[in-house]
C-alpha atoms as a PDB file:
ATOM      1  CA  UNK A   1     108.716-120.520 -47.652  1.00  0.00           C
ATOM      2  CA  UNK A   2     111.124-118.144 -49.577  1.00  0.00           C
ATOM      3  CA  UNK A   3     109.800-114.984 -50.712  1.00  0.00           C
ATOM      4  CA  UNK A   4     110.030-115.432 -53.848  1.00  0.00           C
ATOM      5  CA  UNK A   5     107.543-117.890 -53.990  1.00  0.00           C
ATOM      6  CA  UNK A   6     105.116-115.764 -51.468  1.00  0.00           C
ATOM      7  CA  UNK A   7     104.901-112.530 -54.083  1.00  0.00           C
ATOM      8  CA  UNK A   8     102.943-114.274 -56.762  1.00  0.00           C
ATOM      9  CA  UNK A   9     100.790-115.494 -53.605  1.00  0.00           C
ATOM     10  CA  UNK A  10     100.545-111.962 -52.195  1.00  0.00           C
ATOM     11  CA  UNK A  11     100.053-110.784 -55.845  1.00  0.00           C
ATOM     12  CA  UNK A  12      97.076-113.071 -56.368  1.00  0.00           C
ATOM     13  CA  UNK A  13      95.417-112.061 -53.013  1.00  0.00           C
ATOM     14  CA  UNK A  14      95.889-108.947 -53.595  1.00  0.00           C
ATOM     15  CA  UNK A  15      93.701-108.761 -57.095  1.00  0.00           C
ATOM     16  CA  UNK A  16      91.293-110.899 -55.385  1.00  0.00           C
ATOM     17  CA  UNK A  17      90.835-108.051 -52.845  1.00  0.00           C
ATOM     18  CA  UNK A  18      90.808-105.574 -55.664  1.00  0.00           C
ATOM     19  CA  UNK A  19      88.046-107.561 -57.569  1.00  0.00           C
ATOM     20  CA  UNK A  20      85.946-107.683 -54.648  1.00  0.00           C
ATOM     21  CA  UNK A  21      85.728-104.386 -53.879  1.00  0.00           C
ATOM     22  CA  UNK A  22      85.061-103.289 -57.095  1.00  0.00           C
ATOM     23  CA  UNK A  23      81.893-105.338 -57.528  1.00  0.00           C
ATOM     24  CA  UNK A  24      80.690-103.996 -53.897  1.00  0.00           C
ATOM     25  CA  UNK A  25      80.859-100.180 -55.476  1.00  0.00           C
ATOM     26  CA  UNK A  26      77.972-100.076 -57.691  1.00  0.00           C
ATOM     27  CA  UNK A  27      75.936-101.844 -54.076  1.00  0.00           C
ATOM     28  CA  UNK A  28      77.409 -98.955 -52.381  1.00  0.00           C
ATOM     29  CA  UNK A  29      76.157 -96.777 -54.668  1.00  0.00           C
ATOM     30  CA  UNK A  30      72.195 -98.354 -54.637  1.00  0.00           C
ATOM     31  CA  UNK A  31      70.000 -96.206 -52.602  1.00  0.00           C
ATOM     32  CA  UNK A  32      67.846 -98.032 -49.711  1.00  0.00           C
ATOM     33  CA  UNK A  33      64.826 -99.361 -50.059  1.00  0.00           C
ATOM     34  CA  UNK A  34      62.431 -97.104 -50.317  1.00  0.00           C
ATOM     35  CA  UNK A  35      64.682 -94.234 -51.018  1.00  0.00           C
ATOM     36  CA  UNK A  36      63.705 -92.064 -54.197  1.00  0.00           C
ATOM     37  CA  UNK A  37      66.291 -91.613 -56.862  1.00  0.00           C
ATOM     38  CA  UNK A  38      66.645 -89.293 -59.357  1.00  0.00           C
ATOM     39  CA  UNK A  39      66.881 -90.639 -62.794  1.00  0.00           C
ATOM     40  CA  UNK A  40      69.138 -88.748 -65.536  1.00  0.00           C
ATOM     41  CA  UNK A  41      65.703 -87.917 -67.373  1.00  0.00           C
ATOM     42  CA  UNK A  42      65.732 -85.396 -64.475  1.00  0.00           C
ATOM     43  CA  UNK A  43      67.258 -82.913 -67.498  1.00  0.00           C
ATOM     44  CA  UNK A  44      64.758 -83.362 -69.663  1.00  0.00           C
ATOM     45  CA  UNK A  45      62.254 -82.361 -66.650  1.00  0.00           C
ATOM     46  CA  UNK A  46      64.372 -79.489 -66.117  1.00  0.00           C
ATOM     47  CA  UNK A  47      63.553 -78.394 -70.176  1.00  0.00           C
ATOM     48  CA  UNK A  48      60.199 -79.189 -70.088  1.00  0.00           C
ATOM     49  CA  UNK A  49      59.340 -77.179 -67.339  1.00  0.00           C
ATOM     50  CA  UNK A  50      61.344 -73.992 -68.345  1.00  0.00           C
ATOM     51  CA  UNK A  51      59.911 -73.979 -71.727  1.00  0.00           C
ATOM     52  CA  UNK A  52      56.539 -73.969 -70.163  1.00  0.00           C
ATOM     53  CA  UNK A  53      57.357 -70.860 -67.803  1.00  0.00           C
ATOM     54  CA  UNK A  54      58.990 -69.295 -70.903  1.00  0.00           C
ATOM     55  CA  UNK A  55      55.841 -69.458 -72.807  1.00  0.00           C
ATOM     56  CA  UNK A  56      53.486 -68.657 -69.834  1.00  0.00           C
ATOM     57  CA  UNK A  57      55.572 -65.463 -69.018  1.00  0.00           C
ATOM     58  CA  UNK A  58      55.058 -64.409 -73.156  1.00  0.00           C
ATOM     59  CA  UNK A  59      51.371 -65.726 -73.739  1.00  0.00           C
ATOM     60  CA  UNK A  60      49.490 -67.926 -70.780  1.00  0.00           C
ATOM     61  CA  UNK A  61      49.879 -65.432 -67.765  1.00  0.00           C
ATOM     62  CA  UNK A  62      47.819 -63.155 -69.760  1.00  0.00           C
ATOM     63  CA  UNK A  63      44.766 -65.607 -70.192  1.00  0.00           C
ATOM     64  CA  UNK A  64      43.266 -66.222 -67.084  1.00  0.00           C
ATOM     65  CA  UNK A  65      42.334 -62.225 -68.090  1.00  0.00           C
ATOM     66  CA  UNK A  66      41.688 -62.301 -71.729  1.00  0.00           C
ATOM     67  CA  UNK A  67      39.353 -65.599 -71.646  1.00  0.00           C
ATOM     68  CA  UNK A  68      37.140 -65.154 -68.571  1.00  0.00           C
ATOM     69  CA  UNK A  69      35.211 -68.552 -67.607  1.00  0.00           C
ATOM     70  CA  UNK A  70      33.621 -67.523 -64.245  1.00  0.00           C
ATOM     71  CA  UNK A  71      30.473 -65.871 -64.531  1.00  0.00           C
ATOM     72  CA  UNK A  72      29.637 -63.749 -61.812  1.00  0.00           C
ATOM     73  CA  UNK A  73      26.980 -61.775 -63.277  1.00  0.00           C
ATOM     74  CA  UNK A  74      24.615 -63.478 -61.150  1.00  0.00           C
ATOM     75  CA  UNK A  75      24.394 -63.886 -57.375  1.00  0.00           C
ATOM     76  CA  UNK A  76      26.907 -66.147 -57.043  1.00  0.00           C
ATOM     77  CA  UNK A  77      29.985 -67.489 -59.691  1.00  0.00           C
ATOM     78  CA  UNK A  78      29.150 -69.700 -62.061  1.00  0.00           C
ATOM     79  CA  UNK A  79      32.060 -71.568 -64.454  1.00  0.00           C
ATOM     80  CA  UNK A  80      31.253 -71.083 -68.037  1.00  0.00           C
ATOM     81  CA  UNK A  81      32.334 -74.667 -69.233  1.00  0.00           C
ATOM     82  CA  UNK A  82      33.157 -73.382 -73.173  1.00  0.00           C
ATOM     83  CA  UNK A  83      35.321 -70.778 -71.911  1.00  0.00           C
ATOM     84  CA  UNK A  84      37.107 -72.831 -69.535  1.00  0.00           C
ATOM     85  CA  UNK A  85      37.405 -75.297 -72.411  1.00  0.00           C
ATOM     86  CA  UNK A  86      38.456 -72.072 -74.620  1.00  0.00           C
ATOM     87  CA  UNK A  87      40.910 -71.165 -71.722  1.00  0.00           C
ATOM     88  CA  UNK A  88      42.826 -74.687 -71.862  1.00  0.00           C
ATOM     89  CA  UNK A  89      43.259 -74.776 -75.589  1.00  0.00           C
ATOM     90  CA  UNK A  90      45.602 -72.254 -75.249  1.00  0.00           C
ATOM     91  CA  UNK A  91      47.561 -74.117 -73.092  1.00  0.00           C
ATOM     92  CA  UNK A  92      47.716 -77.174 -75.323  1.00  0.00           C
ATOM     93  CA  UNK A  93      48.586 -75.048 -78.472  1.00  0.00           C
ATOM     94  CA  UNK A  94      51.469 -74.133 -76.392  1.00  0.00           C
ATOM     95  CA  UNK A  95      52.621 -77.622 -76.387  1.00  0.00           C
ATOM     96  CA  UNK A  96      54.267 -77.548 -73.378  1.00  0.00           C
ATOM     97  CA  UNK A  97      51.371 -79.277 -70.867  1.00  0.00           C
ATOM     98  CA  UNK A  98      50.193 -82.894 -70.858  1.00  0.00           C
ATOM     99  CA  UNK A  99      46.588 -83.679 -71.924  1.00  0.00           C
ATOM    100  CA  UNK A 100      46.429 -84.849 -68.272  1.00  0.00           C
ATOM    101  CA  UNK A 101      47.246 -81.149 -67.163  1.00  0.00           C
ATOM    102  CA  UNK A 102      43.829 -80.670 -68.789  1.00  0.00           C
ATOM    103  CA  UNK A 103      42.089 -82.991 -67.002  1.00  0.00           C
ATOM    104  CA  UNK A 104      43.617 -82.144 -63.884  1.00  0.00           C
ATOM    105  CA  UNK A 105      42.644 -78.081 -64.475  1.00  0.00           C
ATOM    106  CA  UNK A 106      39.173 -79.009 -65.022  1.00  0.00           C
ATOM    107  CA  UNK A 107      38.919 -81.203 -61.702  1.00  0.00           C
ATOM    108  CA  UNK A 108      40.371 -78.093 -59.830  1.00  0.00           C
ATOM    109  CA  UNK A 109      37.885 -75.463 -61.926  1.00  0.00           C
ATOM    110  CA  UNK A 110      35.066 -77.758 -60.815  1.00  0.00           C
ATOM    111  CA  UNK A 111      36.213 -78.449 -57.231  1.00  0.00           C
ATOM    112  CA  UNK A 112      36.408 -74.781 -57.228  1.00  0.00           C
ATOM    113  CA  UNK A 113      32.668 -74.009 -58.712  1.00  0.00           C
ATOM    114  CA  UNK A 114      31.415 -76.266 -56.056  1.00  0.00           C
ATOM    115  CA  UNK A 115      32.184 -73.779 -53.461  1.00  0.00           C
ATOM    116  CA  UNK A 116      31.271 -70.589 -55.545  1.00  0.00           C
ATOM    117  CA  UNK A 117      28.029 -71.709 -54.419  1.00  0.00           C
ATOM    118  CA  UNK A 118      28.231 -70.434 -51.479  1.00  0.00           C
ATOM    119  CA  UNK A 119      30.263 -67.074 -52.066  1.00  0.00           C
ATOM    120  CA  UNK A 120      29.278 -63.686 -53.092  1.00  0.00           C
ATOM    121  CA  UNK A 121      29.564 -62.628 -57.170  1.00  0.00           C
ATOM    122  CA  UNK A 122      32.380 -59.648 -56.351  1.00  0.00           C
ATOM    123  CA  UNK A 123      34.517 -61.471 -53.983  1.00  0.00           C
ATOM    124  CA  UNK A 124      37.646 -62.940 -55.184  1.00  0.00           C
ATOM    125  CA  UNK A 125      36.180 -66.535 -55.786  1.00  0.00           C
ATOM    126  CA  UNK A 126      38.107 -69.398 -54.352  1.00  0.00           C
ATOM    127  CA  UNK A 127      41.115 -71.062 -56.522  1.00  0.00           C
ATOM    128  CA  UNK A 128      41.752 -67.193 -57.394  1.00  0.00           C
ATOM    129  CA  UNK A 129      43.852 -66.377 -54.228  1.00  0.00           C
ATOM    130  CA  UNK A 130      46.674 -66.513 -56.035  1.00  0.00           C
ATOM    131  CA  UNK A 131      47.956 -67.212 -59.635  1.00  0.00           C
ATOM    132  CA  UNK A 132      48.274 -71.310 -59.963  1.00  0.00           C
ATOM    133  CA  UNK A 133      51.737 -71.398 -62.355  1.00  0.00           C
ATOM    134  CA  UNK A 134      53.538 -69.150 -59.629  1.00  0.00           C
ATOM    135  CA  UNK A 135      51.919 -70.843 -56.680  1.00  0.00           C
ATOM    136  CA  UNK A 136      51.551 -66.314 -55.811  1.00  0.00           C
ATOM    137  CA  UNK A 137      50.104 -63.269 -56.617  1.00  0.00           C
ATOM    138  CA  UNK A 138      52.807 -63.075 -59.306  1.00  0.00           C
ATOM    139  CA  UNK A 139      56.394 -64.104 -59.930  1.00  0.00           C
ATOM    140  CA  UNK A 140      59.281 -63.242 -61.203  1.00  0.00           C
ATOM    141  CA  UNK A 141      60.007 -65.199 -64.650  1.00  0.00           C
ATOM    142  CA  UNK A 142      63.525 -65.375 -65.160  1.00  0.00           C
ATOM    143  CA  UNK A 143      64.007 -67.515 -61.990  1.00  0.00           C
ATOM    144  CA  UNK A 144      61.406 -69.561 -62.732  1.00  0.00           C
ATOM    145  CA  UNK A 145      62.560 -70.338 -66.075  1.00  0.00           C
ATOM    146  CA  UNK A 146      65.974 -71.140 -65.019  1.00  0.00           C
ATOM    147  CA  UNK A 147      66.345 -72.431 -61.789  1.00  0.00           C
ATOM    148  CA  UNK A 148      67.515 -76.175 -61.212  1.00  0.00           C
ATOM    149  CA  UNK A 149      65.456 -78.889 -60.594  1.00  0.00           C
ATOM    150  CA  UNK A 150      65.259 -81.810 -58.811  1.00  0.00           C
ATOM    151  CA  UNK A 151      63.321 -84.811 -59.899  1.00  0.00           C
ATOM    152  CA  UNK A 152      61.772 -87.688 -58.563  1.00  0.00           C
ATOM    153  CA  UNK A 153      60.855 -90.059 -61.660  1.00  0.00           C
ATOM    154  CA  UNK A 154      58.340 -93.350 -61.619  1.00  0.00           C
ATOM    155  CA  UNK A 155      58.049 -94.420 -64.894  1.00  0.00           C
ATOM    156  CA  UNK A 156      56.092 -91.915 -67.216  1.00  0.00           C
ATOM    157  CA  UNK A 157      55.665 -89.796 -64.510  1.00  0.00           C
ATOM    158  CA  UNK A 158      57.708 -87.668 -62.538  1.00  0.00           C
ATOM    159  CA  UNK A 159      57.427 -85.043 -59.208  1.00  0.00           C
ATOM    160  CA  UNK A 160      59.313 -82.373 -59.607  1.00  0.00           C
ATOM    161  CA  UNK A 161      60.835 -79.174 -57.347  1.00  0.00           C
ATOM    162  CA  UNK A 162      61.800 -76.258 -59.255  1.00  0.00           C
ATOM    163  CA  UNK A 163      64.420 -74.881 -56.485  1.00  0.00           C
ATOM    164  CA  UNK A 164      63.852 -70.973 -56.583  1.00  0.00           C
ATOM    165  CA  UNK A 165      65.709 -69.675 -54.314  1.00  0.00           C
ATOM    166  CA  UNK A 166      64.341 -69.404 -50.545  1.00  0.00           C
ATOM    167  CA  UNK A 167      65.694 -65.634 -50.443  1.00  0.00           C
ATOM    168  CA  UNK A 168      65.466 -64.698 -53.843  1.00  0.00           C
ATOM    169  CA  UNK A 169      62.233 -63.143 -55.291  1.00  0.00           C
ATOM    170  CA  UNK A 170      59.927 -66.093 -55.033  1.00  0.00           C
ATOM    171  CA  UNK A 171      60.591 -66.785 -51.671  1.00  0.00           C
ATOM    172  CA  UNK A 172      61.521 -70.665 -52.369  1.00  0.00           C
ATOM    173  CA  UNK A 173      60.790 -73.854 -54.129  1.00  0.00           C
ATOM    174  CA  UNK A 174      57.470 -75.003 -56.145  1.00  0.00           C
ATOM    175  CA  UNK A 175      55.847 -78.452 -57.111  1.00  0.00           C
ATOM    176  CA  UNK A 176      55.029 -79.821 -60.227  1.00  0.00           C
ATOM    177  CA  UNK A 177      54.055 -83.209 -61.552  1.00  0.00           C
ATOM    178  CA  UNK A 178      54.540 -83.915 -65.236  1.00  0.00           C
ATOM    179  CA  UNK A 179      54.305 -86.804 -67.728  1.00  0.00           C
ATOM    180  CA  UNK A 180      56.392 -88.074 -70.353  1.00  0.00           C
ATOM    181  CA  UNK A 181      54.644 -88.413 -73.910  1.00  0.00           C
ATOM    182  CA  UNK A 182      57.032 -89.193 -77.225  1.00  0.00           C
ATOM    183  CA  UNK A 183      59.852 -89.050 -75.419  1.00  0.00           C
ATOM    184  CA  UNK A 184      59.583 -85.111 -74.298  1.00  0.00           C
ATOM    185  CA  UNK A 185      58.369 -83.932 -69.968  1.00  0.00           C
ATOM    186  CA  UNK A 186      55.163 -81.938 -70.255  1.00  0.00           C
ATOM    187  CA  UNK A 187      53.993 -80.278 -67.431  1.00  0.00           C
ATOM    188  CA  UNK A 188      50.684 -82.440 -66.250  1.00  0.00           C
ATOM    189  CA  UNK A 189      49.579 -80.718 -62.530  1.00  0.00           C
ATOM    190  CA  UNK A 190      50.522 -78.170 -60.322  1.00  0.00           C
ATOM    191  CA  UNK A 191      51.393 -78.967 -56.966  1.00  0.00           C
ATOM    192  CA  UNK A 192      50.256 -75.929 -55.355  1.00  0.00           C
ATOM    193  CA  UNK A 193      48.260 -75.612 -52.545  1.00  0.00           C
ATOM    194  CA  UNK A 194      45.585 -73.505 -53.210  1.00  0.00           C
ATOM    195  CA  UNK A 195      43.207 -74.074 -50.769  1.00  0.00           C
ATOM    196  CA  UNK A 196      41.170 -76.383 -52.677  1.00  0.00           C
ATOM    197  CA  UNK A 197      40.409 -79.786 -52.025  1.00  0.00           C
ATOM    198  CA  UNK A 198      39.843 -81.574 -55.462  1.00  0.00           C
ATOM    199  CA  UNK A 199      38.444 -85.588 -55.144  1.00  0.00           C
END
């Protein structure tokens, strides 16, 4: 065969080559069964959750002191339900947690007065260790208020690692779930372990 009549050949084998590997790139690109992805609402975690450590820096750090819900006046700790209830308000005026955070807070509050039973009124009850936002004592804002995150969505509801950095002043990353309501991530648990087993 003369070769002018193989380069339209070659040419058409060619773009058949060409078409097949483009429709293999997007399978290439598909994660494995199994594997989590992270969705491009992965910003919009990334907002939600800064805007809540923005506000609990200015306003919600300070509440677990100004609105007091453990009792301890008796023997043992007691949770004051209507200040507890008082003490969450303020976090859903802030507009930056899920009603589920809510629910989730008072599951922990009660996990936690179950075992006040059993301590001393003067001790540092239990699910006080350390402050639940910073998953510490304390922390230092700024980082957790900017710091990437990475996101791991299902539907309305997403896990979510805010990556402080290992060697910075937080000593490393923190969990968080949160839930998607009208289109905007509000924070709806903490991840932290505190210690605490809530059912």
């Amino acid at each position: 065969m003369k070769m002018k009549h193989l380069f339209p050949i070659i040419t058409l084998f060619c773009a058949a080559l060409a078409a097949c590997g483009d429709s293999a790139k997007p399978a290439d690109k598909m994660a494995a069964p199994g594997t989590p992805t992270v969705n491009l609402d992965s910003a919009g975690t990334a907002q939600g959750l800064h805007a809540f450590f923005v506000w609990y820096a200015k306003a919600g750090e300070q509440q677990l002191i100004d609105i007091d819900f453990v009792n301890d006046k008796g023997k043992h700790p007691v949770l004051d339900e209507a200040m507890l209830d008082k003490y969450l308000a303020v976090f859903t005026e802030s507009g930056t947690v899920s009603p589920v955070f809510v629910e989730n807070e008072k599951k922990f509050y009660h996990a936690c007065a179950e075992l006040w039973k059993e301590e001393e009124s003067g001790d540092i009850p239990s699910g006080f260790d350390a402050d639940r936002a910073y998953c510490a004592q304390d922390g230092d804002v700024t980082e957790f208020s900017s710091a990437p995150v990475s996101a791991k969505i299902s539907g309305d509801f997403a896990t979510v690692q805010l990556l402080l950095d290992p060697n910075g002043p937080n000593g490393g990353p923190r969990s968080f779930e949160m839930k998607k309501e009208n289109g905007k991530w509000l924070l709806s648990k903490f991840l932290c372990d505190s210690g605490v087993e809530v059912k």
